[in-house]
C-alpha atoms as a PDB file:
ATOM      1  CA  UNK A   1      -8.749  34.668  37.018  1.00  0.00           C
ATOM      2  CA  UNK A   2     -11.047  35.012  33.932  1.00  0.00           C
ATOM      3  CA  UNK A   3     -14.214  33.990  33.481  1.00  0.00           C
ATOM      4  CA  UNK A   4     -15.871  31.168  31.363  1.00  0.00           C
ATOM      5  CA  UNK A   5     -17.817  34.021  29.213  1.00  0.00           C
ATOM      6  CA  UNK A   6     -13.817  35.680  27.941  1.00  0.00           C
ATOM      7  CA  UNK A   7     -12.205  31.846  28.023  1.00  0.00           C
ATOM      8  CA  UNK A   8     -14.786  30.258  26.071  1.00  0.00           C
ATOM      9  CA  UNK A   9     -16.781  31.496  22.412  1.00  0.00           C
ATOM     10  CA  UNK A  10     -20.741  32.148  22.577  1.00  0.00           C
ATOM     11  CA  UNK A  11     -22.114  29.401  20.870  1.00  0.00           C
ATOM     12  CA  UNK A  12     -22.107  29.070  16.961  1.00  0.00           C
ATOM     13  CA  UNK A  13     -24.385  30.724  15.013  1.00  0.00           C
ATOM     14  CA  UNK A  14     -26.422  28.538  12.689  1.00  0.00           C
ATOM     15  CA  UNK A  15     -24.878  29.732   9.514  1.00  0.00           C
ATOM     16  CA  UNK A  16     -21.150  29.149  11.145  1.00  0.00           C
ATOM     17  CA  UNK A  17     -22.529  25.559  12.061  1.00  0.00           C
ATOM     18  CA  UNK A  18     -23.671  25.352   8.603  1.00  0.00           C
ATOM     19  CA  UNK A  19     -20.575  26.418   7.310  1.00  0.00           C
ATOM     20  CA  UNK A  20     -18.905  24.152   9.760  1.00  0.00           C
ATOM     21  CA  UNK A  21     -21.049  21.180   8.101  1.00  0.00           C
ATOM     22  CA  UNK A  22     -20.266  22.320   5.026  1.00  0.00           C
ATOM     23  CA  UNK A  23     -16.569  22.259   5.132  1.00  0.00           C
ATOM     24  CA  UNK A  24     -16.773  18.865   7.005  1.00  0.00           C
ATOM     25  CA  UNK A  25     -18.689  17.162   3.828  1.00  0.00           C
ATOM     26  CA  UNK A  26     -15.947  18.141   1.648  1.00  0.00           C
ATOM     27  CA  UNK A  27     -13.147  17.225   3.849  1.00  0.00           C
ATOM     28  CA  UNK A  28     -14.274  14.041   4.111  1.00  0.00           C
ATOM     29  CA  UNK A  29     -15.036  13.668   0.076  1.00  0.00           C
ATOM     30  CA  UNK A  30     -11.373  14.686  -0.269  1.00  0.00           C
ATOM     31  CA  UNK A  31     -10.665  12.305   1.742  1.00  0.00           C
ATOM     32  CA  UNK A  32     -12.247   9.240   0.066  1.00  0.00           C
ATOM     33  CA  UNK A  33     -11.014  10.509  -2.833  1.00  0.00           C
ATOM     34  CA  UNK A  34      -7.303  10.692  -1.833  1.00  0.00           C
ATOM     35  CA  UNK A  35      -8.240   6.827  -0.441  1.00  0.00           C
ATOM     36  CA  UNK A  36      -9.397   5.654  -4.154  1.00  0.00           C
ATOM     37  CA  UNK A  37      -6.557   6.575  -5.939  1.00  0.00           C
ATOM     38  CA  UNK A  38      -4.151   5.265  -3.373  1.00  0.00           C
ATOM     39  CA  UNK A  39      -6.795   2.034  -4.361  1.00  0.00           C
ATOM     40  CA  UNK A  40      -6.118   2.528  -7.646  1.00  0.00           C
ATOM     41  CA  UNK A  41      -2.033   3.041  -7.847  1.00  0.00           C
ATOM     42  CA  UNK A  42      -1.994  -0.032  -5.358  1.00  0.00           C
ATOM     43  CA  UNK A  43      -3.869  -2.024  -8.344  1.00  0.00           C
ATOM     44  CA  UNK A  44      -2.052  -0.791 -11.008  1.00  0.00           C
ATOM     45  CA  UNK A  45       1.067  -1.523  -9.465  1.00  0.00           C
ATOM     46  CA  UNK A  46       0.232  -4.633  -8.675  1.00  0.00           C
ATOM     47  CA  UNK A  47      -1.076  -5.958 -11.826  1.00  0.00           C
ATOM     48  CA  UNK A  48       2.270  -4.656 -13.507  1.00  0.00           C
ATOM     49  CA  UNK A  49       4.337  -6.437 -11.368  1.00  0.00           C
ATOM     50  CA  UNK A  50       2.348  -9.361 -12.014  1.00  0.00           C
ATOM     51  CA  UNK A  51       3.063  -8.726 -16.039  1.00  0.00           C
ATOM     52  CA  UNK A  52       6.718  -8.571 -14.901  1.00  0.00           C
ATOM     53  CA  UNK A  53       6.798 -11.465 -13.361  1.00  0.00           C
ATOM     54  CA  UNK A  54       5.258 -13.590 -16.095  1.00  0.00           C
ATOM     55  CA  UNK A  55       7.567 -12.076 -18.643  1.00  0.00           C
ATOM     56  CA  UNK A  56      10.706 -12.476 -16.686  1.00  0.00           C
ATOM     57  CA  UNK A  57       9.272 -16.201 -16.091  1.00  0.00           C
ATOM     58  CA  UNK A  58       9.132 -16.572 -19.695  1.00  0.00           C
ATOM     59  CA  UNK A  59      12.594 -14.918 -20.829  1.00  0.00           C
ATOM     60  CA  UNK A  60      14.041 -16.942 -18.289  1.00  0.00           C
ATOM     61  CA  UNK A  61      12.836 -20.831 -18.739  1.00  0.00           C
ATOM     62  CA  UNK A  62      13.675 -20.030 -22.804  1.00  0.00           C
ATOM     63  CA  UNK A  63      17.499 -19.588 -22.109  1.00  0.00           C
ATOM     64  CA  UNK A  64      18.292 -22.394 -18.595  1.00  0.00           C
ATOM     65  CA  UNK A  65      19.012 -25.933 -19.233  1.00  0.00           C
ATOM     66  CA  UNK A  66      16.996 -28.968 -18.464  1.00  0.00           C
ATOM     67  CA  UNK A  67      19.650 -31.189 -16.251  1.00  0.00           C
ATOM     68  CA  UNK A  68      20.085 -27.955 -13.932  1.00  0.00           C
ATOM     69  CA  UNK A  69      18.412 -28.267 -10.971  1.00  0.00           C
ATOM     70  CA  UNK A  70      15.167 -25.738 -10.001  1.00  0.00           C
ATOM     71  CA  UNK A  71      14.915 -23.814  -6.825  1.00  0.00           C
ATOM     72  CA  UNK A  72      13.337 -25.844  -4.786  1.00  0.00           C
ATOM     73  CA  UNK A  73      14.168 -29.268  -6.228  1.00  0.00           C
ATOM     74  CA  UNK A  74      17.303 -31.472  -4.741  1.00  0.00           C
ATOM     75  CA  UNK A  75      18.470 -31.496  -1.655  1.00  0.00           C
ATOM     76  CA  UNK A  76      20.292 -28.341  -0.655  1.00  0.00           C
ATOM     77  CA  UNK A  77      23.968 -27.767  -0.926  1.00  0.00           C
ATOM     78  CA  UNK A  78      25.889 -28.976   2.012  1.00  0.00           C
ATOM     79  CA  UNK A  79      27.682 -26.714   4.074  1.00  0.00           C
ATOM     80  CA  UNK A  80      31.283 -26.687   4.538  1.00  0.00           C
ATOM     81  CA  UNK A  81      30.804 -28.216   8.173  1.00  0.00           C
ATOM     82  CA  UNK A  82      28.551 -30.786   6.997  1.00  0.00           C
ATOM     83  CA  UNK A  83      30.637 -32.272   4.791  1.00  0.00           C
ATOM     84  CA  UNK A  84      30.642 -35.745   4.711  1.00  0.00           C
ATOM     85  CA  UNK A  85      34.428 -37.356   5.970  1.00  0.00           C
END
């Protein structure tokens, strides 16, 4: 069996820990980074959507009639089971 000295590295130096540091800070910048503009596509997808919607709203309500019902107002259509005899 080996021993812990050829299974295991000597201990960092302090410029590889420094290095180590080092590449750590920017990982994690990168990171938050990459998070933000998720953030920001999320936002701006959003907020288009929105604009969508209130368009499609408004192209809509011009062309329906007024004695049709809305969603969500009446009762709701009866099924062919419920039917009344």
């Amino acid at each position: 069996m080996s021993s812990d000295q050829e299974q295991y590295p000597s201990a960092m130096t302090h410029e590889q820990a420094k290095a180590r540091g080092k590449r750590n800070k920017f990982l994690a910048l990168g990171i938050v980074v990459f998070m933000g503009l998720v953030f920001l596509v999320t936002v701006v997808r959003m907020r288009e959507g929105v604009v969508r919607n209130q368009d499609w709203q408004a192209e809509t309500a011009r062309g329906q009639q007024s004695d049709v019902a809305q969603s969500g107002e009446g009762a709701p259509p009866l099924r062919n089971d419920e039917a009344p005899n």
